[in-house]
PDB file of N, CA and C in Angstrom:
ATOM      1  N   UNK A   1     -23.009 -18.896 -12.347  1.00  0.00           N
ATOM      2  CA  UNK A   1     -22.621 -18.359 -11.065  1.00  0.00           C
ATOM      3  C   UNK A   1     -21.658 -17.188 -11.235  1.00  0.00           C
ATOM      4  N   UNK A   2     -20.801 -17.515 -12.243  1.00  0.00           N
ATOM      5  CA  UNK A   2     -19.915 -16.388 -12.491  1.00  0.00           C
ATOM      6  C   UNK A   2     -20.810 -14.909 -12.524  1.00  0.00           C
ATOM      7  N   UNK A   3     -21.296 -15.335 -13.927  1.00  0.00           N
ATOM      8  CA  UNK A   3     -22.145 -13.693 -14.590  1.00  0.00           C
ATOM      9  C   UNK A   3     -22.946 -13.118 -13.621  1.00  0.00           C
ATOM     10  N   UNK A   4     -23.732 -14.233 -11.872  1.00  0.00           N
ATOM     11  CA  UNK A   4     -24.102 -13.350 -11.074  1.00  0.00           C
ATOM     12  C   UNK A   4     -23.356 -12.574  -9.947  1.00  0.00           C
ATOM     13  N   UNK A   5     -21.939 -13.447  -9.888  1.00  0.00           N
ATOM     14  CA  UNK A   5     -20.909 -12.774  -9.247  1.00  0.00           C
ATOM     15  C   UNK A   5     -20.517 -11.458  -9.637  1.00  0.00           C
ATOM     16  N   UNK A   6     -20.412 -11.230 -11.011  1.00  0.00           N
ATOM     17  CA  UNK A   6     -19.994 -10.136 -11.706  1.00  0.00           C
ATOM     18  C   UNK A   6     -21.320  -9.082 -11.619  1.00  0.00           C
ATOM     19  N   UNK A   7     -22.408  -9.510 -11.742  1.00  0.00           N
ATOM     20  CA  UNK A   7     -23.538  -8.550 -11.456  1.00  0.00           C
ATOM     21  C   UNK A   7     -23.488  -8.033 -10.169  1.00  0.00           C
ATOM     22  N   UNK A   8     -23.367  -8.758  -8.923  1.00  0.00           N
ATOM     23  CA  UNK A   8     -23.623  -8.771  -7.848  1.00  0.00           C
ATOM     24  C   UNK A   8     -22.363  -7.244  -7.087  1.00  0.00           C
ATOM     25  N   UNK A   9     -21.004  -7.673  -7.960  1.00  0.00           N
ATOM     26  CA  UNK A   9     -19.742  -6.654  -7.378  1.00  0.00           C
ATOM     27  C   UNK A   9     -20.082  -5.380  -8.072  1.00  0.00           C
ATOM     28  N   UNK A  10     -20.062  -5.590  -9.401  1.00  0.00           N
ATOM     29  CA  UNK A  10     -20.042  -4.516 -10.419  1.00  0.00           C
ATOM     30  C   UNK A  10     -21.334  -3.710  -9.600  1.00  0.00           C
ATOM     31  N   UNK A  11     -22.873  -3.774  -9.366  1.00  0.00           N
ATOM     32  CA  UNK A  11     -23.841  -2.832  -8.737  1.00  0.00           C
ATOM     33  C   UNK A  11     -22.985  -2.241  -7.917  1.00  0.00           C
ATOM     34  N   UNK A  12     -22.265  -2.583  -6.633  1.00  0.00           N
ATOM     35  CA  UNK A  12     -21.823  -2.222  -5.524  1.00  0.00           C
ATOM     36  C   UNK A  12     -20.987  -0.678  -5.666  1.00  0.00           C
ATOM     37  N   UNK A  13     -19.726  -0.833  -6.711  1.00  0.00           N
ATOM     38  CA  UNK A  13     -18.754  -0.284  -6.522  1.00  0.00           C
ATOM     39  C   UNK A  13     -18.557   0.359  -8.020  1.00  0.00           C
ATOM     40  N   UNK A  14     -18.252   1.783  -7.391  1.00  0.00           N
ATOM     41  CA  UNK A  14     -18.131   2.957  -8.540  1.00  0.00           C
ATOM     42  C   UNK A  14     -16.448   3.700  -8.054  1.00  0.00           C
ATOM     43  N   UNK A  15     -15.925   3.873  -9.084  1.00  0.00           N
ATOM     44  CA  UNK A  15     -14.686   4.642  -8.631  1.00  0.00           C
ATOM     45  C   UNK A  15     -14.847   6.534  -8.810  1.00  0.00           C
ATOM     46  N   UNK A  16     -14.379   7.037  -8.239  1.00  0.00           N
ATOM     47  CA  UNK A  16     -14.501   8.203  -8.298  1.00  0.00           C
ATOM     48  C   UNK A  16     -12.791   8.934  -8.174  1.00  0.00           C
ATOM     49  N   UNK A  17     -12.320  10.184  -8.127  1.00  0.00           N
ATOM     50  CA  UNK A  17     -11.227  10.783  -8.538  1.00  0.00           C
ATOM     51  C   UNK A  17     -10.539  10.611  -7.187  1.00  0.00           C
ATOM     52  N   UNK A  18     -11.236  10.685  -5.981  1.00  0.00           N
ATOM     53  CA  UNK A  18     -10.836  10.875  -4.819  1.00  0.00           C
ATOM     54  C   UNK A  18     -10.288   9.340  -4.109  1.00  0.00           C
ATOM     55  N   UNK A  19     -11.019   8.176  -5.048  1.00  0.00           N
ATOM     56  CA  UNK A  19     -11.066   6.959  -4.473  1.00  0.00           C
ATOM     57  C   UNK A  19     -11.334   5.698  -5.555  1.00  0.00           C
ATOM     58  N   UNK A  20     -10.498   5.981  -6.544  1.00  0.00           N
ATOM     59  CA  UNK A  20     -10.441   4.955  -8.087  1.00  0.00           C
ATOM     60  C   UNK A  20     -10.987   3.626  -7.582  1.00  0.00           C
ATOM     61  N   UNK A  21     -11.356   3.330  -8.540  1.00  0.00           N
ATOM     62  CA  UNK A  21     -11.481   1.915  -8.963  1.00  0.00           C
ATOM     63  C   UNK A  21     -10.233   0.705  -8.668  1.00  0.00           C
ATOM     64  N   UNK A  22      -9.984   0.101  -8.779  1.00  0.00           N
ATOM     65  CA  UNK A  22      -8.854  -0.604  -8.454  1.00  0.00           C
ATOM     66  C   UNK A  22      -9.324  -2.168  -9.388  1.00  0.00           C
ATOM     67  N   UNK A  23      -9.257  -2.168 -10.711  1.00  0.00           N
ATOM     68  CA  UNK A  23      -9.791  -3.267 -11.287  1.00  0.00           C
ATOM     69  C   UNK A  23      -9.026  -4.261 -11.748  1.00  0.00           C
ATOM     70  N   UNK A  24      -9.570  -5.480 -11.344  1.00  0.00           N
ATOM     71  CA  UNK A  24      -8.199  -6.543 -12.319  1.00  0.00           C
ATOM     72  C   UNK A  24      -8.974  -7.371 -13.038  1.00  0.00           C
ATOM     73  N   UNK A  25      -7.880  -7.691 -13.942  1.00  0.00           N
ATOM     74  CA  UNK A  25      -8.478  -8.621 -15.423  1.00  0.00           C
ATOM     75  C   UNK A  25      -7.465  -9.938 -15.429  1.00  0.00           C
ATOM     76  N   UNK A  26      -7.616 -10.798 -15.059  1.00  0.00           N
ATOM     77  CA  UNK A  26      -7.136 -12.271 -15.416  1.00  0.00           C
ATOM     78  C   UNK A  26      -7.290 -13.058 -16.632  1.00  0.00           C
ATOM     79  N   UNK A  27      -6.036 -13.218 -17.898  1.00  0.00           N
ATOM     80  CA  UNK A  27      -6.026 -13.360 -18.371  1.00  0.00           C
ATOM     81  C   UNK A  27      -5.210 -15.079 -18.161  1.00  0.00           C
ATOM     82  N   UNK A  28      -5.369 -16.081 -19.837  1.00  0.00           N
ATOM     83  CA  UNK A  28      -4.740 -17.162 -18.853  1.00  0.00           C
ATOM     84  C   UNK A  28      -2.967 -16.808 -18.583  1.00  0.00           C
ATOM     85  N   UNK A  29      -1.931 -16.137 -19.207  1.00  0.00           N
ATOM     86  CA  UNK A  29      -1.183 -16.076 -18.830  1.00  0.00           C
ATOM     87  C   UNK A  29      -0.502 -14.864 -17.570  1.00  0.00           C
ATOM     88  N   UNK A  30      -1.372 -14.037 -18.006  1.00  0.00           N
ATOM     89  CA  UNK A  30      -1.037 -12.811 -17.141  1.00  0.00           C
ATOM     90  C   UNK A  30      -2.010 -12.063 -16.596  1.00  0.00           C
ATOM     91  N   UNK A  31      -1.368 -11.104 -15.559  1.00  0.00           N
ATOM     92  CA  UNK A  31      -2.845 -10.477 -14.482  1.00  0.00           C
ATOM     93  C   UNK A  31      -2.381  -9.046 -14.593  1.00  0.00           C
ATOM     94  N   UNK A  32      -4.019  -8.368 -15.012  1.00  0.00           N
ATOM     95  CA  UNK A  32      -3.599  -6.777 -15.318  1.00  0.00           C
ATOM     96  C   UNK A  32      -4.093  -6.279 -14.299  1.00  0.00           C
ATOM     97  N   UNK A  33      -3.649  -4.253 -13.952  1.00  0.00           N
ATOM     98  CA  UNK A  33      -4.816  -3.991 -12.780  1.00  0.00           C
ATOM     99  C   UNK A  33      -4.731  -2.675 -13.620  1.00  0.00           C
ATOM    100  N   UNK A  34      -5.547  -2.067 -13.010  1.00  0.00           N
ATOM    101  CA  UNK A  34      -5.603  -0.860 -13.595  1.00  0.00           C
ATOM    102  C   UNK A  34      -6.946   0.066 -12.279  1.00  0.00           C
ATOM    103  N   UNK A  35      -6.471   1.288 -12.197  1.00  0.00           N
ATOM    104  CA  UNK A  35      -7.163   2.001 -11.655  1.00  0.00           C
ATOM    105  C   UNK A  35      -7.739   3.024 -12.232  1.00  0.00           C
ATOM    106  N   UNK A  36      -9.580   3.213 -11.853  1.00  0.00           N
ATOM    107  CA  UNK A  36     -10.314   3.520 -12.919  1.00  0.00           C
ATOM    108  C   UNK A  36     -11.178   4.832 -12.306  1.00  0.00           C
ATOM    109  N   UNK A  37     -11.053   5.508 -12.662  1.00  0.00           N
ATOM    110  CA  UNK A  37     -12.322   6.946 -12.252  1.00  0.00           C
ATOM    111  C   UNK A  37     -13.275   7.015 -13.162  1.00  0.00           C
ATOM    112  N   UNK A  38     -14.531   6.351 -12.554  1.00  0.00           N
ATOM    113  CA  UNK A  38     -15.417   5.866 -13.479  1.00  0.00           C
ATOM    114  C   UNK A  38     -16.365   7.589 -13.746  1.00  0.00           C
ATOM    115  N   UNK A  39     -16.039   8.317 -13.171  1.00  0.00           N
ATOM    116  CA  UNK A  39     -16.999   9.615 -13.350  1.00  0.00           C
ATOM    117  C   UNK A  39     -16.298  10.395 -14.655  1.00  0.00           C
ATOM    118  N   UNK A  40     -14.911  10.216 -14.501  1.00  0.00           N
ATOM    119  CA  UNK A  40     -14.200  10.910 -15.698  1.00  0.00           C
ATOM    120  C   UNK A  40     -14.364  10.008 -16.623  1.00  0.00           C
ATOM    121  N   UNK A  41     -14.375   8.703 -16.505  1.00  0.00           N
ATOM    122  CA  UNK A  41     -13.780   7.408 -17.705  1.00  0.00           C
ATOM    123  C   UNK A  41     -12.776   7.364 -18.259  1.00  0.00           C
ATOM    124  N   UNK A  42     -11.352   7.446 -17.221  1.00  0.00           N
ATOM    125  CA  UNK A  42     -10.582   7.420 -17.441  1.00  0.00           C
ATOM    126  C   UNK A  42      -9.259   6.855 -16.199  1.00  0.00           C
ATOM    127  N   UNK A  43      -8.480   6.189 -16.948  1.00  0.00           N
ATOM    128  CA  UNK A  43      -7.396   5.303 -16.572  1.00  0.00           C
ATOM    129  C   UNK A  43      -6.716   6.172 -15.369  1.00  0.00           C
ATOM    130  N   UNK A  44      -6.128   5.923 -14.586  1.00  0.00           N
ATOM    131  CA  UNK A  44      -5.664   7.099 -13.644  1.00  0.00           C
ATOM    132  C   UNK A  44      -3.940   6.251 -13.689  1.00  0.00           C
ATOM    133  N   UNK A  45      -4.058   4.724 -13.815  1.00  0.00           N
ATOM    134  CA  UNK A  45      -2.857   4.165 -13.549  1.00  0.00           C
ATOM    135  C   UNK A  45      -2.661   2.554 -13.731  1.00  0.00           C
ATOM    136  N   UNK A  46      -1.726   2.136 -14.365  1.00  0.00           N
ATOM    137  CA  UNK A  46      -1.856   0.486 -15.030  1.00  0.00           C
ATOM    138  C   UNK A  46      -0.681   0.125 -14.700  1.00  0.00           C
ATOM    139  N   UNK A  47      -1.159  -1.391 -14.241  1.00  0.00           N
ATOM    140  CA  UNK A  47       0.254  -1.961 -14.492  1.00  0.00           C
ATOM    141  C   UNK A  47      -0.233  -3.814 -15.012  1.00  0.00           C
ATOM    142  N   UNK A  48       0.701  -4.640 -14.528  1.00  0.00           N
ATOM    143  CA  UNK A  48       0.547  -5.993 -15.162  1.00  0.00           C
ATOM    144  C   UNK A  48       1.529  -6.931 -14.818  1.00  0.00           C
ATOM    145  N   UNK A  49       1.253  -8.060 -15.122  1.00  0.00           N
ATOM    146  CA  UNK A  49       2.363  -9.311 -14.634  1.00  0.00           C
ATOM    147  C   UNK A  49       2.805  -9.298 -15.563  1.00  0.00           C
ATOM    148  N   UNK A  50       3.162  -8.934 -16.789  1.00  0.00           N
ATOM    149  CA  UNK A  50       3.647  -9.137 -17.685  1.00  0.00           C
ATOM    150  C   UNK A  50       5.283  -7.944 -17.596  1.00  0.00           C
ATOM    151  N   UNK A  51       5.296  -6.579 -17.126  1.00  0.00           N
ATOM    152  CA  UNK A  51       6.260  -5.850 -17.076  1.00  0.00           C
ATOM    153  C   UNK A  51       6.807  -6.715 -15.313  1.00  0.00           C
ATOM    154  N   UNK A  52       5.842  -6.558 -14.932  1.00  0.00           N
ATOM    155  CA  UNK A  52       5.997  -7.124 -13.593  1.00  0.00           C
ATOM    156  C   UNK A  52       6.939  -8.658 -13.145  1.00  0.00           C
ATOM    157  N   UNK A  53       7.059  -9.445 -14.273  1.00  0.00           N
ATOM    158  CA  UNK A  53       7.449 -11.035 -14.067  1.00  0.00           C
ATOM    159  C   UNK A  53       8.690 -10.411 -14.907  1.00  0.00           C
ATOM    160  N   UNK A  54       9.060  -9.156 -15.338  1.00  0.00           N
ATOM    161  CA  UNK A  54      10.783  -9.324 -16.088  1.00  0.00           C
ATOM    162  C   UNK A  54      11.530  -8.811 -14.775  1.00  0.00           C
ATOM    163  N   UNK A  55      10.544  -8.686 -13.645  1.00  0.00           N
ATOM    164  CA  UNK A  55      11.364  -7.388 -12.623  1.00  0.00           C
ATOM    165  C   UNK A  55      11.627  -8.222 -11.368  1.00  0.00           C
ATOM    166  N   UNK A  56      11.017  -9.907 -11.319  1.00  0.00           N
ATOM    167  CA  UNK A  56      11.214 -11.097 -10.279  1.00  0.00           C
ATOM    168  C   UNK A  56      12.829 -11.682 -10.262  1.00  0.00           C
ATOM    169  N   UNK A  57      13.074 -11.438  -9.546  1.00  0.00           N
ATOM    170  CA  UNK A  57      14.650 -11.763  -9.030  1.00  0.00           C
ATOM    171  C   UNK A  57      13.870 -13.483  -8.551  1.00  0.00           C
ATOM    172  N   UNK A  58      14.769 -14.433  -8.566  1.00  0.00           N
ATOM    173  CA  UNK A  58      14.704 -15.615  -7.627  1.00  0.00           C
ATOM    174  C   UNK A  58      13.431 -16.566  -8.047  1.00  0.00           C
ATOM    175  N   UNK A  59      12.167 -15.791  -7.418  1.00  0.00           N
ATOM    176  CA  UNK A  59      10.727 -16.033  -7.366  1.00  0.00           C
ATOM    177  C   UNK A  59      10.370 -16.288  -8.802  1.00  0.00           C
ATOM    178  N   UNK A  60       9.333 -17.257  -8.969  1.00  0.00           N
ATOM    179  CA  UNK A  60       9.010 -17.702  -9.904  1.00  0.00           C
ATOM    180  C   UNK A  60       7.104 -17.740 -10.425  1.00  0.00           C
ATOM    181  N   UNK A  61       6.318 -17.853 -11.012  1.00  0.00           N
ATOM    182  CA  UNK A  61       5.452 -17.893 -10.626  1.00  0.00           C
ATOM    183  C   UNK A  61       4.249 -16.896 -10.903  1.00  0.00           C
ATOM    184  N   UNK A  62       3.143 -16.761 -11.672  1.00  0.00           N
ATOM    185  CA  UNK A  62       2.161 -16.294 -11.830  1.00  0.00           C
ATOM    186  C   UNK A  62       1.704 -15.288 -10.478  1.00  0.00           C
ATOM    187  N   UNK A  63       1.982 -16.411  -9.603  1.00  0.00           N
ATOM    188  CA  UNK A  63       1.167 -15.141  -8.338  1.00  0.00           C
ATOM    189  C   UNK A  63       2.259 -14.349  -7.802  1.00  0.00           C
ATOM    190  N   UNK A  64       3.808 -14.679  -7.488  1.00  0.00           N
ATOM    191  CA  UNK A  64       4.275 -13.792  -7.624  1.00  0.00           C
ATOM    192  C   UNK A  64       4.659 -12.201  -8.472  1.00  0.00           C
ATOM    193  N   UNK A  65       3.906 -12.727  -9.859  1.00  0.00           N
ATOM    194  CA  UNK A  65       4.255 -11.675 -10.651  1.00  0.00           C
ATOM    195  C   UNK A  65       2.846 -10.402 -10.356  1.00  0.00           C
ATOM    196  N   UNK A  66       1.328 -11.183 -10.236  1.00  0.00           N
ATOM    197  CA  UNK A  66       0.530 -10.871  -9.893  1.00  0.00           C
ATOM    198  C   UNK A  66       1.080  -9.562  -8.213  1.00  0.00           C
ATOM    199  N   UNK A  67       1.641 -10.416  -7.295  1.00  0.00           N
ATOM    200  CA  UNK A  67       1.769  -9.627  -6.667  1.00  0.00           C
ATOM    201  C   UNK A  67       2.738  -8.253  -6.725  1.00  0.00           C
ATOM    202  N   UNK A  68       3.027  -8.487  -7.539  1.00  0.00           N
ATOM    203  CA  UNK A  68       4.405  -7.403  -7.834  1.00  0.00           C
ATOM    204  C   UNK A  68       3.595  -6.452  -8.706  1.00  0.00           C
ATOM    205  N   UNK A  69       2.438  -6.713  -9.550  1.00  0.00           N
ATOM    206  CA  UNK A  69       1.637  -5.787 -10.461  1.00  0.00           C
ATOM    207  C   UNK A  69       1.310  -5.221  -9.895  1.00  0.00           C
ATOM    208  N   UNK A  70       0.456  -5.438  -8.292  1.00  0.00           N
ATOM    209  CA  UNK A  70      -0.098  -4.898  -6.940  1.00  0.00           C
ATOM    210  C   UNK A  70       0.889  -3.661  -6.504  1.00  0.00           C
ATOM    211  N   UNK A  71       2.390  -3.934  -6.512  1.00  0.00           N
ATOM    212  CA  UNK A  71       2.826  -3.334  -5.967  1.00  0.00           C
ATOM    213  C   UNK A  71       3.502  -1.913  -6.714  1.00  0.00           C
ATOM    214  N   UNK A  72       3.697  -2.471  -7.976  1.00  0.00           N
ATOM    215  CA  UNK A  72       4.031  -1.445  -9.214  1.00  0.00           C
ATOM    216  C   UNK A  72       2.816  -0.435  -9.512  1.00  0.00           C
ATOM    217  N   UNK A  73       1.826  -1.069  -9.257  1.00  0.00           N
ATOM    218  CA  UNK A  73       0.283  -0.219  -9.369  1.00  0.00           C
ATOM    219  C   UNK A  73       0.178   1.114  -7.781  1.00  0.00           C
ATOM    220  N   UNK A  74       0.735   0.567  -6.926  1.00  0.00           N
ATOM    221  CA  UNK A  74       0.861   0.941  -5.498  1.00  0.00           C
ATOM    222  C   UNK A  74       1.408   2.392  -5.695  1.00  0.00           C
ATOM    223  N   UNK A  75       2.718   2.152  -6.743  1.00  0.00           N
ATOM    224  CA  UNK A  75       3.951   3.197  -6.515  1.00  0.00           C
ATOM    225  C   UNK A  75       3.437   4.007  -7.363  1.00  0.00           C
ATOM    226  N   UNK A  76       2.819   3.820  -8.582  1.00  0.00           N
ATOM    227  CA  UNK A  76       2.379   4.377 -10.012  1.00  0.00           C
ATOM    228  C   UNK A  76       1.071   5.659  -9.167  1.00  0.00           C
ATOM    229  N   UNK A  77       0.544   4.713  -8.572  1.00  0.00           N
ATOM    230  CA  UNK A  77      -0.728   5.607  -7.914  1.00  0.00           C
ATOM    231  C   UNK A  77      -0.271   6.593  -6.656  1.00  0.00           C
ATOM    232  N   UNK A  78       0.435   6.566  -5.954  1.00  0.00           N
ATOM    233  CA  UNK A  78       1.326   7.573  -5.199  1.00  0.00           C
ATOM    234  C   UNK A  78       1.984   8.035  -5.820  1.00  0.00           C
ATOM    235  N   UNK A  79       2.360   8.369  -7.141  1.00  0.00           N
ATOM    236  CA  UNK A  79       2.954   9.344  -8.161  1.00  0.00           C
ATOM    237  C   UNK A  79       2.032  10.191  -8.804  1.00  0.00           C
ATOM    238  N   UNK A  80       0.659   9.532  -8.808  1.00  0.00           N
ATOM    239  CA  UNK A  80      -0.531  10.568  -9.148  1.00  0.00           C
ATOM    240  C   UNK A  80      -0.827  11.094  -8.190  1.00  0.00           C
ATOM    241  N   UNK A  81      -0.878  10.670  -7.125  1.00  0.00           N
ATOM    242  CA  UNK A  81      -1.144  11.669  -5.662  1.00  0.00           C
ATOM    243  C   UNK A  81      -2.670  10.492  -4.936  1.00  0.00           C
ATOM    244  N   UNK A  82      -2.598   9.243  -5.671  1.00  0.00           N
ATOM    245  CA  UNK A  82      -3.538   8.248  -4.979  1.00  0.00           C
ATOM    246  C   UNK A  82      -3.389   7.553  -4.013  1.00  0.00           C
ATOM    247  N   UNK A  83      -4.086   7.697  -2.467  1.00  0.00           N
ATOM    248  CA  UNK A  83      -3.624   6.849  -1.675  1.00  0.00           C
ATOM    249  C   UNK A  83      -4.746   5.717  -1.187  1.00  0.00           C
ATOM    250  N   UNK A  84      -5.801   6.028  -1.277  1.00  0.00           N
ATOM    251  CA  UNK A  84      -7.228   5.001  -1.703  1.00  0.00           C
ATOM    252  C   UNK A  84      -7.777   4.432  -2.542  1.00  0.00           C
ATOM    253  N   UNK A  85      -8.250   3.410  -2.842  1.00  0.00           N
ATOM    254  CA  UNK A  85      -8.892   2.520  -3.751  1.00  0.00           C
ATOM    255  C   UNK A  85     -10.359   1.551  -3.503  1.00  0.00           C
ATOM    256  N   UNK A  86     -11.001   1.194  -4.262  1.00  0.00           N
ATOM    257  CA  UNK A  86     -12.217   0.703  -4.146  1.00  0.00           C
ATOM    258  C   UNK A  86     -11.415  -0.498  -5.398  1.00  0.00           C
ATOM    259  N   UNK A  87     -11.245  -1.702  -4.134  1.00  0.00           N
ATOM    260  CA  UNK A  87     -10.855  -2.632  -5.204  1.00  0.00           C
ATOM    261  C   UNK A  87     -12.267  -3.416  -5.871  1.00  0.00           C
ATOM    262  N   UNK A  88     -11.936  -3.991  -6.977  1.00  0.00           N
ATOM    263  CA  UNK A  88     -12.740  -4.085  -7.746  1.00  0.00           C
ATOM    264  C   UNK A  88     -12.642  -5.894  -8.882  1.00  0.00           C
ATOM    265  N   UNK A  89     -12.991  -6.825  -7.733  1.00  0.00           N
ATOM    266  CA  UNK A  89     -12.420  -8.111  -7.989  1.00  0.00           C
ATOM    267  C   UNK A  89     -13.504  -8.717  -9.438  1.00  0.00           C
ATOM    268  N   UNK A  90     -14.278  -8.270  -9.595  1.00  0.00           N
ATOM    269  CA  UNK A  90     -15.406  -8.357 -11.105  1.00  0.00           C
ATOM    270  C   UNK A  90     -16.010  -9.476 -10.409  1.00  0.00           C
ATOM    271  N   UNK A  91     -15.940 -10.494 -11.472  1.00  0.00           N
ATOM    272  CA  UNK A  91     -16.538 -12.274 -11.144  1.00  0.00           C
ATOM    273  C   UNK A  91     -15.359 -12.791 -10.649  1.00  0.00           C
ATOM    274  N   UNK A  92     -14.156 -12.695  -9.899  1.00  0.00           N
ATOM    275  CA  UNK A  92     -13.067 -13.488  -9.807  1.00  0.00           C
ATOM    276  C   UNK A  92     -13.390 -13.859  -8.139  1.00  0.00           C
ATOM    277  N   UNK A  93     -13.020 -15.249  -7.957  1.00  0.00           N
ATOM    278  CA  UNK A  93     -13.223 -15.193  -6.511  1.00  0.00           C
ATOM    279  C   UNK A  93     -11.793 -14.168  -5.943  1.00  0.00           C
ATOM    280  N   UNK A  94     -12.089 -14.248  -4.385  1.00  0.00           N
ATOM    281  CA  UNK A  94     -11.186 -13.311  -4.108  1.00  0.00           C
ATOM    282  C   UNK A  94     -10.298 -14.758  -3.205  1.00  0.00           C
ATOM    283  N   UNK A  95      -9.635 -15.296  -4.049  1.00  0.00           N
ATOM    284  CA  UNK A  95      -8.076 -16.161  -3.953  1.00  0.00           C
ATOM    285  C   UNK A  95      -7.625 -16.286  -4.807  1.00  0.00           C
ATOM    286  N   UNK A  96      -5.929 -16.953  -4.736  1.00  0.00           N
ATOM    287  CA  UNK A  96      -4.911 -17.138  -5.655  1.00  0.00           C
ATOM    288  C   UNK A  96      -4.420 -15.579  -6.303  1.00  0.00           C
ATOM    289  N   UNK A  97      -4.519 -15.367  -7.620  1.00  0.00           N
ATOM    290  CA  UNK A  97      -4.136 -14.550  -7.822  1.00  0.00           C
ATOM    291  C   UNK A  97      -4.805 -12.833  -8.040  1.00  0.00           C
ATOM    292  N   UNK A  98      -6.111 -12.880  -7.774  1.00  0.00           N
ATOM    293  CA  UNK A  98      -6.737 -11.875  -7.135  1.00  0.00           C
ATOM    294  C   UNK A  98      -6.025 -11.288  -5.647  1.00  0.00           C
ATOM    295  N   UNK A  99      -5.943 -11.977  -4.902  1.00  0.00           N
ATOM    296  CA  UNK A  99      -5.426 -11.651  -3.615  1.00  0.00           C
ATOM    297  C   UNK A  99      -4.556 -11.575  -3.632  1.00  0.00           C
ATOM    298  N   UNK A 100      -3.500 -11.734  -4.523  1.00  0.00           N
ATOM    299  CA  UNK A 100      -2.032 -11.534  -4.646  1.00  0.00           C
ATOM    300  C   UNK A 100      -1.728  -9.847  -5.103  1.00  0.00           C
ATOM    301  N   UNK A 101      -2.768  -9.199  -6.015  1.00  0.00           N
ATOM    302  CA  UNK A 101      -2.870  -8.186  -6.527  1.00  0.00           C
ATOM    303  C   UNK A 101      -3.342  -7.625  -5.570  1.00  0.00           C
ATOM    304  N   UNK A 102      -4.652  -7.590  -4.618  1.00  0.00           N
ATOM    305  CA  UNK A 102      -4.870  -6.523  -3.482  1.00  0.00           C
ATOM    306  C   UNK A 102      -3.470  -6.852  -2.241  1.00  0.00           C
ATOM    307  N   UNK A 103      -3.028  -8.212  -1.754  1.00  0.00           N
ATOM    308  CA  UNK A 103      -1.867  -8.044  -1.087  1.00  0.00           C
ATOM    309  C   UNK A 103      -0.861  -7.009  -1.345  1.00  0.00           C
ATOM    310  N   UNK A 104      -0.523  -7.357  -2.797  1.00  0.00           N
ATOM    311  CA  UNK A 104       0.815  -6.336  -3.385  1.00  0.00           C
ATOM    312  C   UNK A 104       0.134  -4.753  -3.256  1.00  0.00           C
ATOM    313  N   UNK A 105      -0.684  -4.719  -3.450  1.00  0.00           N
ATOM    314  CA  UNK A 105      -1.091  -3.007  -3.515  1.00  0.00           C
ATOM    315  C   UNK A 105      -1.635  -2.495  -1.907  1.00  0.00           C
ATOM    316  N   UNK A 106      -1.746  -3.521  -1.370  1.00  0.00           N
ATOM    317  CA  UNK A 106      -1.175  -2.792   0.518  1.00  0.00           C
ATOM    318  C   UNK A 106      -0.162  -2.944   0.768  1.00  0.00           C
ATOM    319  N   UNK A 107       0.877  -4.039   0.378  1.00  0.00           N
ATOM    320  CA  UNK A 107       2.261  -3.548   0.473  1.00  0.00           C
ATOM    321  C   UNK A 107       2.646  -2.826  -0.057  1.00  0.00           C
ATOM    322  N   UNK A 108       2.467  -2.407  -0.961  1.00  0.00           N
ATOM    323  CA  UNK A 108       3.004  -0.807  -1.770  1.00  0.00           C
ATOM    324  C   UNK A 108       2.392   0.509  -1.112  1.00  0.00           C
ATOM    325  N   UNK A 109       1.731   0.603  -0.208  1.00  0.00           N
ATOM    326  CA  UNK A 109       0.882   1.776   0.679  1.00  0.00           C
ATOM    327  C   UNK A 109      -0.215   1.962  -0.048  1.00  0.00           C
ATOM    328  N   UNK A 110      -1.153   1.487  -0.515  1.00  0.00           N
ATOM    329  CA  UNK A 110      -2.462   1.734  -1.385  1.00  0.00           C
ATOM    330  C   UNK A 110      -3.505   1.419  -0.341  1.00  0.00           C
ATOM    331  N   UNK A 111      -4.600   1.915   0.172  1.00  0.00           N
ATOM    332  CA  UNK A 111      -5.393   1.469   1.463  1.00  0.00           C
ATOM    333  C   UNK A 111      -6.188   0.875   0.645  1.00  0.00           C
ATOM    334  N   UNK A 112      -7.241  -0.262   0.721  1.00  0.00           N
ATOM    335  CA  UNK A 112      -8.428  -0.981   0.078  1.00  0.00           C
ATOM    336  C   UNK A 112      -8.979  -0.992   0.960  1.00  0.00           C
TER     337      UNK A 112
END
């Protein structure tokens, strides 16, 4: 079910310069995102729960850090001059910490 989930998103959605990619990778400890211009093949902007969970005051927690990658990705991409995205969830359902990463990156001003 997975590998047709991942077939099924991946056909759909292409990033382009005007309107990146917005991709995340779930790993078991940490959640990456990265925004992708698939016409150039190239990275436009990254971030991760991993820089992201040293920067949690209080909050504890995988999906908090997830959401804070969202939001570090948000600010990173309005420093390139990005204000749109074509998020890009692969095979992941879209809860827990998927949705924590598109949450954080509309709270950071990123439109999806």
């Amino acid at each position: 079910m997975r590998a047709r989930r991942a077939r099924r998103t991946s056909a759909k959605i292409r990033g382009t310069a005007e309107r990146p990619r917005l991709a995340v990778f779930r790993s078991n400890r940490f959640t990456y995102v990265q925004l992708v211009d698939d016409g150039a093949r190239k990275t436009l902007a990254y971030a991760s729960s991993v820089e992201a969970s040293a920067g949690i005051k209080g909050e504890k927690g995988k999906i908090a850090a997830a959401r804070l990658a969202g939001e570090m990705l948000a600010k990173r991409a309005r420093d390139v001059g990005i204000t749109r995205a074509v998020f890009d969830r692969r095979a992941y359902r879209y809860h827990g910490l998927v949705k924590a990463v598109a949450d954080g990156a509309r709270a950071g001003g990123l439109v999806i």
